[in-house]
N, C-alpha and C. Protein backbone atom coordinates (compact mmCIF):
# COMPACT_ATOMS: atom_id res chain seq x y z
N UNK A 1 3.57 4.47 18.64
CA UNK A 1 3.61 3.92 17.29
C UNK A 1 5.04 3.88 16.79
N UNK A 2 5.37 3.01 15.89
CA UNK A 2 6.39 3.27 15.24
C UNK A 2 6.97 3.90 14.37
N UNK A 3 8.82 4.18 14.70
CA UNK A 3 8.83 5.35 13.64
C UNK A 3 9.78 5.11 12.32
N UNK A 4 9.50 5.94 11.51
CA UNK A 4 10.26 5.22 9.98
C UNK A 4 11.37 4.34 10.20
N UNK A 5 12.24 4.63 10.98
CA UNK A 5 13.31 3.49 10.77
C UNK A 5 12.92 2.35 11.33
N UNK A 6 11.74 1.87 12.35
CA UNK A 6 11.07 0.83 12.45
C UNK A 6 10.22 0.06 11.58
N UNK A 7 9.83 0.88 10.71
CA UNK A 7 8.58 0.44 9.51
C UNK A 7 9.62 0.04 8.42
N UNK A 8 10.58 1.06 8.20
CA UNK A 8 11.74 0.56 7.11
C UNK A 8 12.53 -0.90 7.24
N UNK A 9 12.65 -0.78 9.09
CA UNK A 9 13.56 -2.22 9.21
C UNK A 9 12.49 -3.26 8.77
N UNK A 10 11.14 -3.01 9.44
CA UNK A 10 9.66 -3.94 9.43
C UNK A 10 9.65 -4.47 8.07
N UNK A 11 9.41 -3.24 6.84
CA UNK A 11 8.87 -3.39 5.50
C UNK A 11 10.17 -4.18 4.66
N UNK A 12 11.50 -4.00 5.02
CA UNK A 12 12.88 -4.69 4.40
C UNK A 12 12.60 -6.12 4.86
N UNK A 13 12.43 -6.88 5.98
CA UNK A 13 12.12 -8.26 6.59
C UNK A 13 10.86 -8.69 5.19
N UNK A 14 9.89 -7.61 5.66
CA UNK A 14 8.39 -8.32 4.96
C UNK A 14 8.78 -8.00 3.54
N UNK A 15 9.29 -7.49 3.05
CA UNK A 15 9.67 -7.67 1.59
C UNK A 15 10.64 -8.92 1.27
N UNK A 16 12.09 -8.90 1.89
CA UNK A 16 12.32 -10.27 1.56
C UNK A 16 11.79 -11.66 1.71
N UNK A 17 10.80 -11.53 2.66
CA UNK A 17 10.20 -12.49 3.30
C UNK A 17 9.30 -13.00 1.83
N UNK A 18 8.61 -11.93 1.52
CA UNK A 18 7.37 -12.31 0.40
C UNK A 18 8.10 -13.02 -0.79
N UNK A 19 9.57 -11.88 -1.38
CA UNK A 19 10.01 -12.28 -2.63
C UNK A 19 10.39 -13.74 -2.17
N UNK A 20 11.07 -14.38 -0.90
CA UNK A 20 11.98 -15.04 -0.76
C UNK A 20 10.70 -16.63 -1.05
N UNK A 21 9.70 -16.29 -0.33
CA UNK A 21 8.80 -17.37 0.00
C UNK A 21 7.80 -17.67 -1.76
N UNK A 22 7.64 -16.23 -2.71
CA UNK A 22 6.95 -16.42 -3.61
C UNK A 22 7.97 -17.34 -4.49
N UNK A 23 9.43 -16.98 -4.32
CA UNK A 23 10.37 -17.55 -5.14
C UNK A 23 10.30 -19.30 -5.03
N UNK A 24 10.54 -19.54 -4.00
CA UNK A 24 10.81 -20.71 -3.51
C UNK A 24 9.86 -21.58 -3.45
N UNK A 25 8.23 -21.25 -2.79
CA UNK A 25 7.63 -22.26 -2.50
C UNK A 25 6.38 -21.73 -3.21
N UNK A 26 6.19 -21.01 -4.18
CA UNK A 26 4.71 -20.71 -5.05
C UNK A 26 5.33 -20.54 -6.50
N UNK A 27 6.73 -20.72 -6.51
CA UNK A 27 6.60 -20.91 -8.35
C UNK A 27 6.46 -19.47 -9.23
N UNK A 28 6.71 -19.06 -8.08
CA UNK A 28 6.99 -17.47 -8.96
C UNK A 28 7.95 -17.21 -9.44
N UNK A 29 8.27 -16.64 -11.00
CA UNK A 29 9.89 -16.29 -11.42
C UNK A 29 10.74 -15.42 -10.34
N UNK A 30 12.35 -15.52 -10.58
CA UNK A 30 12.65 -14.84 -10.15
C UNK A 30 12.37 -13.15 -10.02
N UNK A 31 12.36 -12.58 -11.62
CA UNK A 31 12.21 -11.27 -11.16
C UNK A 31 10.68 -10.25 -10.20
N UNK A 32 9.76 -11.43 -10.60
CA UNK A 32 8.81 -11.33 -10.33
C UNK A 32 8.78 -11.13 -8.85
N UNK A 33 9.13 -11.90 -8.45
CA UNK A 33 9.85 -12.55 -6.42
C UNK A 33 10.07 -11.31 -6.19
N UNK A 34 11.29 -10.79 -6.85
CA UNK A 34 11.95 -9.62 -6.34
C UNK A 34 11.16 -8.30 -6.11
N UNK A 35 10.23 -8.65 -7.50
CA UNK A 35 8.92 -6.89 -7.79
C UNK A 35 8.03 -7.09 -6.53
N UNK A 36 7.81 -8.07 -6.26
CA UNK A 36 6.74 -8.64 -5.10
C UNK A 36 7.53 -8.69 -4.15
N UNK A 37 8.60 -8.15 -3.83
CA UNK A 37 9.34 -7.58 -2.63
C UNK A 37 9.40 -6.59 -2.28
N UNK A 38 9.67 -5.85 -3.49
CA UNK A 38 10.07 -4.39 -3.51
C UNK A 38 8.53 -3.78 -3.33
N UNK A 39 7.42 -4.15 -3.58
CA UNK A 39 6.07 -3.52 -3.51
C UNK A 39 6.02 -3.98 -1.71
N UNK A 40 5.98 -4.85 -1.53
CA UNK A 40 5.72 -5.46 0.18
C UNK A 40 6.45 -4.33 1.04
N UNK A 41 7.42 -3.92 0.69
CA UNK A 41 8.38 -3.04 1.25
C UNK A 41 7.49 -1.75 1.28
N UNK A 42 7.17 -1.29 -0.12
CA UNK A 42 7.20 0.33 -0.83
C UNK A 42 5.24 0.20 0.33
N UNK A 43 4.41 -1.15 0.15
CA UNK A 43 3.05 -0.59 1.07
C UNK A 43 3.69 -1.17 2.46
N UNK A 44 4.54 -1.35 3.26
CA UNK A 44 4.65 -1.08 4.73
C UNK A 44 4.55 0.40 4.45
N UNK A 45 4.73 1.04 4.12
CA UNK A 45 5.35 2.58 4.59
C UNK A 45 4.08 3.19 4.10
N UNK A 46 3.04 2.95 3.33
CA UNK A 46 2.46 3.57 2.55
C UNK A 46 1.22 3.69 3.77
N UNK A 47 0.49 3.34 4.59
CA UNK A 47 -0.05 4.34 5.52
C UNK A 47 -0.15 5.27 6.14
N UNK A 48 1.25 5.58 6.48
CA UNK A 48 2.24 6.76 6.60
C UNK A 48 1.81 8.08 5.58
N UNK A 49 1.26 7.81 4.48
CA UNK A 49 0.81 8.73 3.83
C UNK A 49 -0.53 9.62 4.42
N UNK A 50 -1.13 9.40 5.50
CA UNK A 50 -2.44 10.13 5.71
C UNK A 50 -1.50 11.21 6.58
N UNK A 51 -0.68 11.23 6.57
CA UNK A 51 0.61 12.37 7.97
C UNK A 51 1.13 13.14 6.97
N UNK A 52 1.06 13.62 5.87
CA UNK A 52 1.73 14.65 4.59
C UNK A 52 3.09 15.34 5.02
N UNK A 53 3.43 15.48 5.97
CA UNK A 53 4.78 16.27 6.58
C UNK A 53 5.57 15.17 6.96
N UNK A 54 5.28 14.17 7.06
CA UNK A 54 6.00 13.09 7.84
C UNK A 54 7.32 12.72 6.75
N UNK A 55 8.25 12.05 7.12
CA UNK A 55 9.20 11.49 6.16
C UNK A 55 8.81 10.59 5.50
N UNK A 56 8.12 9.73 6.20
CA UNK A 56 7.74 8.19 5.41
C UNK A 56 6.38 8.53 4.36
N UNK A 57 6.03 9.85 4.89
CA UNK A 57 4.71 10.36 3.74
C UNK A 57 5.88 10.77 3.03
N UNK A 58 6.31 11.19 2.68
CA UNK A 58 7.18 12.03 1.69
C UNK A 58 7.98 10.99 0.79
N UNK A 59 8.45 10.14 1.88
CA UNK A 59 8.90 8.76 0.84
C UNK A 59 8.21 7.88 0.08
N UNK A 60 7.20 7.48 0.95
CA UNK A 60 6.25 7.06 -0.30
C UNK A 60 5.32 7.80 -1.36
N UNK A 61 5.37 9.02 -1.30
CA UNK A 61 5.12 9.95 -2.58
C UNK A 61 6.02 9.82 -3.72
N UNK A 62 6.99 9.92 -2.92
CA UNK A 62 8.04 9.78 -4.29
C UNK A 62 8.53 8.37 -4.87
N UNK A 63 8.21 7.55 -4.13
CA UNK A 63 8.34 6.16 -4.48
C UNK A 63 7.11 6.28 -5.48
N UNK A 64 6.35 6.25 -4.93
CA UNK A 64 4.66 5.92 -5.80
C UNK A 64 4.89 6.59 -6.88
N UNK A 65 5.35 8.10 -7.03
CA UNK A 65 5.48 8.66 -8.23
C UNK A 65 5.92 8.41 -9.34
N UNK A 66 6.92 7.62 -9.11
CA UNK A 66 8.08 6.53 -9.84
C UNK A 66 6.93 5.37 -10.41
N UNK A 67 6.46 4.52 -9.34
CA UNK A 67 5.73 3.52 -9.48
C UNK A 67 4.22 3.87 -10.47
N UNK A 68 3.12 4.40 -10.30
CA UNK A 68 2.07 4.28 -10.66
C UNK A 68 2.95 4.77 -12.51
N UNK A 69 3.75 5.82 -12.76
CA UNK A 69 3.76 6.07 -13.96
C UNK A 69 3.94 4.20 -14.42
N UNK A 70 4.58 3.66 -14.45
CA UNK A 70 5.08 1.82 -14.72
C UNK A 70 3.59 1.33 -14.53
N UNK A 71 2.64 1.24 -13.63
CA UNK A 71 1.47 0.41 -13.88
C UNK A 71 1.24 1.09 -14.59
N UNK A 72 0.87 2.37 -15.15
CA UNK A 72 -0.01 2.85 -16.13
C UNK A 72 0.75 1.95 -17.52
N UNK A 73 1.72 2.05 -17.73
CA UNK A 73 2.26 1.52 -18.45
C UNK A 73 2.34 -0.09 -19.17
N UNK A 74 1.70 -1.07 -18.17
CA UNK A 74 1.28 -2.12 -17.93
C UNK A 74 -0.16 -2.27 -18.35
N UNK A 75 -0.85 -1.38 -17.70
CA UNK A 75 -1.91 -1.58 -18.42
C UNK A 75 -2.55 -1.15 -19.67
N UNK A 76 -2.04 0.00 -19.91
CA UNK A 76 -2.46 0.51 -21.42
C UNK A 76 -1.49 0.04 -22.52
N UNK A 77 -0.46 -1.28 -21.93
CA UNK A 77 0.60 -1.97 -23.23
C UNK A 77 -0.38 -2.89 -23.85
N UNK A 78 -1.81 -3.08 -24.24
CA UNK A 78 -2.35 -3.80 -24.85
C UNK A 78 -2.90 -2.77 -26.49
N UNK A 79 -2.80 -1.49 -25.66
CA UNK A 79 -3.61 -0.43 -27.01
C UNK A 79 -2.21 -0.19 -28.11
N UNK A 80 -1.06 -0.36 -27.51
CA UNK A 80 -0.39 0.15 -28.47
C UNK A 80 0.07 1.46 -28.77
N UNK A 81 0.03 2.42 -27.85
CA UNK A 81 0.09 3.32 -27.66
C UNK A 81 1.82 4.24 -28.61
N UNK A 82 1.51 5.78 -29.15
CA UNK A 82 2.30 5.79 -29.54
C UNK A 82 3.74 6.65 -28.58
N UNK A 83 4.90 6.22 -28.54
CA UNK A 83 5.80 6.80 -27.64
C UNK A 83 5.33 8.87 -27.00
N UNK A 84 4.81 9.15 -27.60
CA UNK A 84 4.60 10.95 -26.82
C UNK A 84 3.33 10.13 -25.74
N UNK A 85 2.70 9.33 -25.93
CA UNK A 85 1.18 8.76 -25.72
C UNK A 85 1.95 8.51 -24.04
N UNK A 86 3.15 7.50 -24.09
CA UNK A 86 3.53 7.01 -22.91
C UNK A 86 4.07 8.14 -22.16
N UNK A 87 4.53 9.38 -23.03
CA UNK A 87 5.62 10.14 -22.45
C UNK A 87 4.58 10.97 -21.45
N UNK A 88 3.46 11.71 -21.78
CA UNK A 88 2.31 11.61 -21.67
C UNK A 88 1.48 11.22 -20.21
N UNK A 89 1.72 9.59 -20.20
CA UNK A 89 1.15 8.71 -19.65
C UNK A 89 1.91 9.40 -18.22
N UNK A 90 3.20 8.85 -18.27
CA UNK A 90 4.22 9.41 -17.41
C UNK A 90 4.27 10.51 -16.58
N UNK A 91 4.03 11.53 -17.03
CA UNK A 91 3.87 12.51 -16.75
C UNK A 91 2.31 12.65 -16.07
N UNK A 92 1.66 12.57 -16.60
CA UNK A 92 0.35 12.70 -15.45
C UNK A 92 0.26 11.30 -14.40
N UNK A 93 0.93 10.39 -14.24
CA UNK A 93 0.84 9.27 -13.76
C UNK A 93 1.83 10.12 -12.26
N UNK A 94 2.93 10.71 -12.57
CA UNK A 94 3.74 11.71 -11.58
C UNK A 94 3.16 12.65 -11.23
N UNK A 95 2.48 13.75 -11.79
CA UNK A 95 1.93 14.82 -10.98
C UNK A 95 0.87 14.45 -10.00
N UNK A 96 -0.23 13.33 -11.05
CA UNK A 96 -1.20 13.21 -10.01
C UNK A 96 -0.84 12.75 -8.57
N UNK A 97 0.08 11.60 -8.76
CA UNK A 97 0.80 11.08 -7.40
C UNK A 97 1.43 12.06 -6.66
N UNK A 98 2.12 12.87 -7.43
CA UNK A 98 3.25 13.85 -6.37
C UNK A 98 2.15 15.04 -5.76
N UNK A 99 1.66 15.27 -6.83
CA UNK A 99 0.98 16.53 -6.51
C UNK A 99 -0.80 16.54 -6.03
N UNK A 100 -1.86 16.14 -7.37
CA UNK A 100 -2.95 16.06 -7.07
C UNK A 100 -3.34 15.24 -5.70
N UNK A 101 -2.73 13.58 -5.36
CA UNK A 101 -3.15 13.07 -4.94
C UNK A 101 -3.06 13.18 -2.97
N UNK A 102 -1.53 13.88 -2.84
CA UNK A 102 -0.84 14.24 -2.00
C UNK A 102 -1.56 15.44 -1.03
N UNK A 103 -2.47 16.48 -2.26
CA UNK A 103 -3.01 17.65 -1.44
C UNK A 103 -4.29 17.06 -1.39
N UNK A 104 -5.04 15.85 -2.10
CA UNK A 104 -6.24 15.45 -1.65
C UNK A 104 -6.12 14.80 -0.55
N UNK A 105 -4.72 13.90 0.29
CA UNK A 105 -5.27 13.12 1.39
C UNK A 105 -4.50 14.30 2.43
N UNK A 106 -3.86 15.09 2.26
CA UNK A 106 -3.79 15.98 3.20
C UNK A 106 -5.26 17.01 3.55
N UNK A 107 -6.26 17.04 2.80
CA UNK A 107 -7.26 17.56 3.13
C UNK A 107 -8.56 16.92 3.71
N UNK A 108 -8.44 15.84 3.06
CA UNK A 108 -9.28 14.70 3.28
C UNK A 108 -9.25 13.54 5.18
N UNK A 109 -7.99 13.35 5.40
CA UNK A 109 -7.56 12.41 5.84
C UNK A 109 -6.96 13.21 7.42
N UNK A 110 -6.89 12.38 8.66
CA UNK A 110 -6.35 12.66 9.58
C UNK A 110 -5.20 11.20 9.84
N UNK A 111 -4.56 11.71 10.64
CA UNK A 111 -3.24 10.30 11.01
C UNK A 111 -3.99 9.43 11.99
N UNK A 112 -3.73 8.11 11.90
CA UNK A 112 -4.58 7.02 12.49
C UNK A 112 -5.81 7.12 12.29
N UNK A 113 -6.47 7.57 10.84
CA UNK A 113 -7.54 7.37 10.57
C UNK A 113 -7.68 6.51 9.77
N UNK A 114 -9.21 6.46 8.48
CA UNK A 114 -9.31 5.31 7.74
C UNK A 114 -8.30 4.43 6.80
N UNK A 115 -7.19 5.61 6.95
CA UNK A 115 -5.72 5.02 5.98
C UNK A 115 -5.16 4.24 6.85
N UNK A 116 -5.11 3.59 8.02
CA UNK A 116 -4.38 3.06 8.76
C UNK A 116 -5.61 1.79 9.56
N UNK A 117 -6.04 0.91 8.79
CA UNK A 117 -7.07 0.35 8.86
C UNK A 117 -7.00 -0.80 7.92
N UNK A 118 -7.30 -2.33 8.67
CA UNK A 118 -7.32 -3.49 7.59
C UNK A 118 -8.37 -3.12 6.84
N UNK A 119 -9.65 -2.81 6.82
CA UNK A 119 -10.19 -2.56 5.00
C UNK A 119 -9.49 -1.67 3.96
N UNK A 120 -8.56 -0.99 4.74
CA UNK A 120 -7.39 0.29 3.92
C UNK A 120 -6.52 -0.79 3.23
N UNK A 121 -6.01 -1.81 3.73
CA UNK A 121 -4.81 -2.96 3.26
C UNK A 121 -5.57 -3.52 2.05
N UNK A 122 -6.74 -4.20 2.60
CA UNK A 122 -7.52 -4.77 1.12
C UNK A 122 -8.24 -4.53 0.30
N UNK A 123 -8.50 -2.96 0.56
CA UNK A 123 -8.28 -1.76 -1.14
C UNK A 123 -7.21 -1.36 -1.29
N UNK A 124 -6.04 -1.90 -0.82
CA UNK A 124 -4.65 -1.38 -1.98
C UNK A 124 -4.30 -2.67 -2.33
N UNK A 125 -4.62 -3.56 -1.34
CA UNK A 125 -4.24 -5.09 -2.43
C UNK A 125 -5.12 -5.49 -3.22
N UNK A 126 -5.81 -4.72 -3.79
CA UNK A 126 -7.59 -5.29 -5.02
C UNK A 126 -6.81 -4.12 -5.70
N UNK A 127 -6.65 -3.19 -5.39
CA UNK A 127 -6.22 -2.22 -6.16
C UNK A 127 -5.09 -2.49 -7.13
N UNK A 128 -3.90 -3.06 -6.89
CA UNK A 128 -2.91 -3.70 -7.28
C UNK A 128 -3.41 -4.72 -7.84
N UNK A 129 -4.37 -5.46 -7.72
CA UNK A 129 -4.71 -7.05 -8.41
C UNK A 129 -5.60 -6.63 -9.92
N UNK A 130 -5.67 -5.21 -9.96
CA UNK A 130 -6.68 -5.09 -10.74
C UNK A 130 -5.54 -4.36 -11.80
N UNK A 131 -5.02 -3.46 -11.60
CA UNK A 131 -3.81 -2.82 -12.06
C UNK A 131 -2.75 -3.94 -12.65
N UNK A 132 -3.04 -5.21 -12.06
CA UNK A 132 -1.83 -6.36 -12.99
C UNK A 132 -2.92 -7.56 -13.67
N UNK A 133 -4.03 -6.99 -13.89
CA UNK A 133 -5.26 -7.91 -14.28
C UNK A 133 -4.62 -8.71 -15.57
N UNK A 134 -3.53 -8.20 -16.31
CA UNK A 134 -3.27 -8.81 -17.80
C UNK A 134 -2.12 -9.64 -17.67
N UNK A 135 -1.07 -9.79 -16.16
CA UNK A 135 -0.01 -10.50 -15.43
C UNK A 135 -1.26 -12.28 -15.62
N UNK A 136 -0.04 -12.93 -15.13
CA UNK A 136 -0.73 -14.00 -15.19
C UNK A 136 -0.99 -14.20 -13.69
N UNK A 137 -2.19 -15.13 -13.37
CA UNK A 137 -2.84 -14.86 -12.06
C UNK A 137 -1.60 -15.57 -11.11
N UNK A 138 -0.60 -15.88 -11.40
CA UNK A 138 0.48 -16.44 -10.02
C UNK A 138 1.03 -15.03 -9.78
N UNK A 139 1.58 -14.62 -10.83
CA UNK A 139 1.72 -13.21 -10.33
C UNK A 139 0.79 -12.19 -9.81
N UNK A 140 -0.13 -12.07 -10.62
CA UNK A 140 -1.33 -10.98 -10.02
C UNK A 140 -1.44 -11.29 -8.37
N UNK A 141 -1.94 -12.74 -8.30
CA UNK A 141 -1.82 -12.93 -6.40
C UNK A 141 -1.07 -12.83 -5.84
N UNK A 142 0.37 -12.58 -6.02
CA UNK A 142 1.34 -12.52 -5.57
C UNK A 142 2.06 -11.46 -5.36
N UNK A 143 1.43 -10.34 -5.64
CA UNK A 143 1.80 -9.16 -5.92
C UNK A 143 0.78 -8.70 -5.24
N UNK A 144 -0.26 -9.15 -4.99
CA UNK A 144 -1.77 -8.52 -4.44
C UNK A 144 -1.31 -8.86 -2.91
N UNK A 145 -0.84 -9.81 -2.89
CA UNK A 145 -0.94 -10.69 -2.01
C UNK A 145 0.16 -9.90 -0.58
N UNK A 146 1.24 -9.47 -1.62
CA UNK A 146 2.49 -8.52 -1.26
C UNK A 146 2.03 -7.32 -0.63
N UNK A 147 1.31 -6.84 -1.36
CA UNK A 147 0.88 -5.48 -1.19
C UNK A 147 0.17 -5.45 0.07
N UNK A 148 -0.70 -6.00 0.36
CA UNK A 148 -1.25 -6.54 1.51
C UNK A 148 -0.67 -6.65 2.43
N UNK A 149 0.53 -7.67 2.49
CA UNK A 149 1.13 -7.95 3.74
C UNK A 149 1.82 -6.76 4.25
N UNK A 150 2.39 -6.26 3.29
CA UNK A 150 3.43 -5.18 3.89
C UNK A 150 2.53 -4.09 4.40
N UNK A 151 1.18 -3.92 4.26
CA UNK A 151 0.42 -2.44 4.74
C UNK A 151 0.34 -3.03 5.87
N UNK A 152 -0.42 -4.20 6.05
CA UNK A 152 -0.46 -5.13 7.35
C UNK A 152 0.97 -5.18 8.15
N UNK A 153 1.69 -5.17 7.98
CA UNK A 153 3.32 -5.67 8.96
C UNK A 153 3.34 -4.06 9.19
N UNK A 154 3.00 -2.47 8.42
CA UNK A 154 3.22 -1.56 9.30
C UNK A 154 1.91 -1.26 10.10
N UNK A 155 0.88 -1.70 10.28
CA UNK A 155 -0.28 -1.96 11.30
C UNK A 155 0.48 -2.18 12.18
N UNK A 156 0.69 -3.44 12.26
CA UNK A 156 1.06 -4.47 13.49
C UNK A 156 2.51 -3.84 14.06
N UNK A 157 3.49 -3.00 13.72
CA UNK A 157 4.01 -2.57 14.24
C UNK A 157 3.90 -1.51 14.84
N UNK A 158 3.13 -0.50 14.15
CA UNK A 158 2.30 0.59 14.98
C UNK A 158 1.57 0.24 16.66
N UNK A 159 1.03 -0.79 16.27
CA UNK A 159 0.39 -1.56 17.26
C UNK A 159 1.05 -2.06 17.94
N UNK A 160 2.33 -2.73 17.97
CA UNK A 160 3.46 -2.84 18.69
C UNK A 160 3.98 -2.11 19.61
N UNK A 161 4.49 -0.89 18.84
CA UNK A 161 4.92 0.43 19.56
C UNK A 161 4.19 1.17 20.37
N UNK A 162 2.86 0.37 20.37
CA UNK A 162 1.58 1.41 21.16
C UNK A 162 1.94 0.62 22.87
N UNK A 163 2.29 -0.58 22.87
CA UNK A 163 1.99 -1.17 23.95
C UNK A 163 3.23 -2.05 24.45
N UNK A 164 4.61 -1.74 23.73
CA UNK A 164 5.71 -2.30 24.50
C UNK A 164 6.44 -0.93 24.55
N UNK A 165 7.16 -0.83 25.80
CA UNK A 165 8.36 0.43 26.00
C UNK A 165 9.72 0.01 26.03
N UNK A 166 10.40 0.31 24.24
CA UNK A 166 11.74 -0.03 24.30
C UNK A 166 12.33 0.41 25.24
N UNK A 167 12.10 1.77 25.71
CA UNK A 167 13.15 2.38 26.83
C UNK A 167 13.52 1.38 27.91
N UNK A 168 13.02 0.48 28.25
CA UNK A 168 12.69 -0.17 29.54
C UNK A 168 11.95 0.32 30.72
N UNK A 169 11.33 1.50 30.31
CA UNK A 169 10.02 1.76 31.29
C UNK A 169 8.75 1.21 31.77
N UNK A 170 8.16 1.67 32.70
CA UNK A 170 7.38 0.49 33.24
C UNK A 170 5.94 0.61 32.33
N UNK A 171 5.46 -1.01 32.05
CA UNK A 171 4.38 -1.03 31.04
C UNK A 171 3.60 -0.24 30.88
N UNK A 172 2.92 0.33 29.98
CA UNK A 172 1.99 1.57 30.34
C UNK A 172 1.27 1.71 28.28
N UNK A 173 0.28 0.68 28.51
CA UNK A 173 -0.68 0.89 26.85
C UNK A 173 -0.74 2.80 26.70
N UNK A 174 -0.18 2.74 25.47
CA UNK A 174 -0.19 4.74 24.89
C UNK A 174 -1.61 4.07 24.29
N UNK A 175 -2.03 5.88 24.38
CA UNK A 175 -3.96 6.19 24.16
C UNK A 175 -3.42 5.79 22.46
N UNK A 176 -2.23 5.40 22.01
CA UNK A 176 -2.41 5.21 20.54
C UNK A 176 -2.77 3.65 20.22
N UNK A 177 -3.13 3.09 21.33
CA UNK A 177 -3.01 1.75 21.32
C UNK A 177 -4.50 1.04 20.43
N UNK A 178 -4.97 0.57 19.46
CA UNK A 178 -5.83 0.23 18.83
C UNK A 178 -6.56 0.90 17.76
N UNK A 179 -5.34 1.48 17.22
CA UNK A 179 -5.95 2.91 16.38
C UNK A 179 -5.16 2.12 14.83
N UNK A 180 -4.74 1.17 15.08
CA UNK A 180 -4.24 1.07 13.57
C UNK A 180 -4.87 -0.49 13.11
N UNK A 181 -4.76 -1.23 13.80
CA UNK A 181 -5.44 -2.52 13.39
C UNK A 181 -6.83 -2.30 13.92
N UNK A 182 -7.63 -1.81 13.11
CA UNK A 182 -9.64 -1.58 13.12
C UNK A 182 -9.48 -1.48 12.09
N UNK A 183 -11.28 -1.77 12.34
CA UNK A 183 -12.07 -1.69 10.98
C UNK A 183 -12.81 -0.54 10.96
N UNK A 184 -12.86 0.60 11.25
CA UNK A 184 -13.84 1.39 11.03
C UNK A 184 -12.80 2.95 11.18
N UNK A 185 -12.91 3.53 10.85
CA UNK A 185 -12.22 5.32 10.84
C UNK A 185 -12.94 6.14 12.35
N UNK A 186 -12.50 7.33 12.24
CA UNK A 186 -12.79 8.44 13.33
C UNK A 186 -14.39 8.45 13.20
N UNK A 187 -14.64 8.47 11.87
CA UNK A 187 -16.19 9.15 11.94
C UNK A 187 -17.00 8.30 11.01
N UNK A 188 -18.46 7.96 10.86
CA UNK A 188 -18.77 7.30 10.45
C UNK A 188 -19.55 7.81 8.76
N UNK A 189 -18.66 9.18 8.24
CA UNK A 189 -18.50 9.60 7.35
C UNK A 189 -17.33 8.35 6.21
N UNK A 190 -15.91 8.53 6.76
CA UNK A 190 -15.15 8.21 6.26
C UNK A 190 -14.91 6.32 6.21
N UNK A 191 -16.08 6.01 7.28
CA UNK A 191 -16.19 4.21 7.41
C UNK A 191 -17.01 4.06 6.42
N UNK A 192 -18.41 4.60 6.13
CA UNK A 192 -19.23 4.66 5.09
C UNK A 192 -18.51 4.63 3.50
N UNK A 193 -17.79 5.83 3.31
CA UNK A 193 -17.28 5.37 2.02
C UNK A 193 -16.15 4.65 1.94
N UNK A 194 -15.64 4.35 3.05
CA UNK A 194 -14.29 3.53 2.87
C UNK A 194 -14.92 2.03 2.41
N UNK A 195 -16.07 1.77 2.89
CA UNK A 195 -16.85 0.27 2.69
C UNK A 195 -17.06 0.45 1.19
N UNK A 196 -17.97 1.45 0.87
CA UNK A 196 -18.65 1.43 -0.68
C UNK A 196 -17.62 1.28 -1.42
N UNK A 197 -16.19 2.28 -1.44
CA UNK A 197 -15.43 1.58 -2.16
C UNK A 197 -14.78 0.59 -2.57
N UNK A 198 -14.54 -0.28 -1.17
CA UNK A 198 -14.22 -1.55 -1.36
C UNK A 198 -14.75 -2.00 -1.94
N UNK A 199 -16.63 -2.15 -1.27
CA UNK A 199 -17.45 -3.18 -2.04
C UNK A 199 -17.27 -3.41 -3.77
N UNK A 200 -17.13 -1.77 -4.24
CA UNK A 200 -17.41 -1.55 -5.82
C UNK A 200 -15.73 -2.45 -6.47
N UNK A 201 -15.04 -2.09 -5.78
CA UNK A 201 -13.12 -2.45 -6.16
C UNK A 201 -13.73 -3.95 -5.93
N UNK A 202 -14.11 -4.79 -4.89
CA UNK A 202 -13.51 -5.93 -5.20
C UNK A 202 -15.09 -6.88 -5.58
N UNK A 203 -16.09 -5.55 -5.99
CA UNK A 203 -16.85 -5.97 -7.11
C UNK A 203 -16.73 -6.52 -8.43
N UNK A 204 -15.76 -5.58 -8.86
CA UNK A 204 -14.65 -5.21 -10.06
C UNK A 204 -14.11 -6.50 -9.91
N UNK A 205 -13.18 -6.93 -8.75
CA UNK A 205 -12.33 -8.13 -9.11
C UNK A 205 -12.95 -8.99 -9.03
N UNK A 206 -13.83 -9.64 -8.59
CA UNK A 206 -14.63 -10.89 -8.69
C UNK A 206 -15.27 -11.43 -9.30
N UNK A 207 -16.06 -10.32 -9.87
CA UNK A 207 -17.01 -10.08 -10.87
C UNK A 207 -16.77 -10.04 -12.24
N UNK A 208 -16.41 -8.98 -12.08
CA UNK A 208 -16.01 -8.03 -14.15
C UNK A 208 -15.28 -9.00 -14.75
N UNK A 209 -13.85 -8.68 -13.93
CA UNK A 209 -12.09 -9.32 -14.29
C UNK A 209 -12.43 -10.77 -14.66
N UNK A 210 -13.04 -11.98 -14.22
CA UNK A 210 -12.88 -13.27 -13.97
C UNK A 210 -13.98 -13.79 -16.03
């Protein structure tokens, strides 16, 4: 599989790639391009999170920590909220990420399990589409759309690294070979609810949101 400075070079390509292409040929503002880069980037790495000791788990904790406090912020800017309200917001928007959420998938979760899985990519891109539900829909897809690709581009490089040998050694598929692009987890505990949730998330978007 590949290792952070592969997913980093991977997720820097698929981030400019998204901002560069939303900019240019879908009519997306500039800064927008750029946020829908910087997210394409921040979910390559973000599978990496079911490994809790790893660097790229550790980086995207602290990225996300940064990040989810700002969606919370996005979405509760319709109530009006008063400034301690956001300060508030902030603050549990960081612990839960740094802290609560961090010791739940370290208990929950094994490496190359259901976090490293295309139905894993399209509950964090519904997840994100629902979180910018009040964006206007060029952005909302575009950002959904981001989020997506980049969990997908560190799949496919995982999957890469399973079955070419930079060293120049002779071909030889590693037993890690098909463990990141599936649809289903280790056990048919964690495939079961990985489905229900989807179903209910992009129940939510199809349904409710529209």
């Amino acid at each position: 599989m590949g290792n952070f400075v592969h997913h980093n070079i991977g997720g820097i390509i698929a981030g400019t790639s998204c901002g560069v292409i939303g900019y240019m040929y879908a009519s997306v503002p500039l800064p927008e391009s750029v946020s829908a880069g910087v997210l394409c980037y921040i979910s390559s790495l973000l599978p990496d999170i079911d490994s809790p000791v790893s660097k790229p788990a550790e980086f995207v904790v602290n990225i996300c920590s940064a990040l989810v406090p700002t969606l919370l912020f996005s979405y509760f800017s319709e109530y009006h909220l008063h400034t301690s309200s956001y300060i508030t917001l902030a603050m549990v928007g960081y612990l839960a990420t740094g802290i609560l959420i961090k010791q739940i998938i370290r208990r929950i979760t094994v490496h190359r399990g259901i976090i490293h899985s295309i139905p894993m990519a399209v509950l964090w891109g519904a997840i994100v589409f629902i979180l910018l539900r009040k964006e206007d829909s060029i952005i909302q897809n575009s950002m959904s759309l981001s989020a997506i690709s980049g969990f997908i581009v560190h799949l496919l490089i995982d999957e890469m690294f399973s079955v070419v040998d930079i060293s120049g050694g002779t071909f030889m598929p590693k037993r890690s070979f098909g463990t990141a692009l599936k649809l289903t987890g280790m056990s048919a505990f964690s495939t079961i609810l990985m489905y229900v949730f989807l179903s209910v998330v992009l129940w939510y978007c199809f349904v409710i949101l529209p």
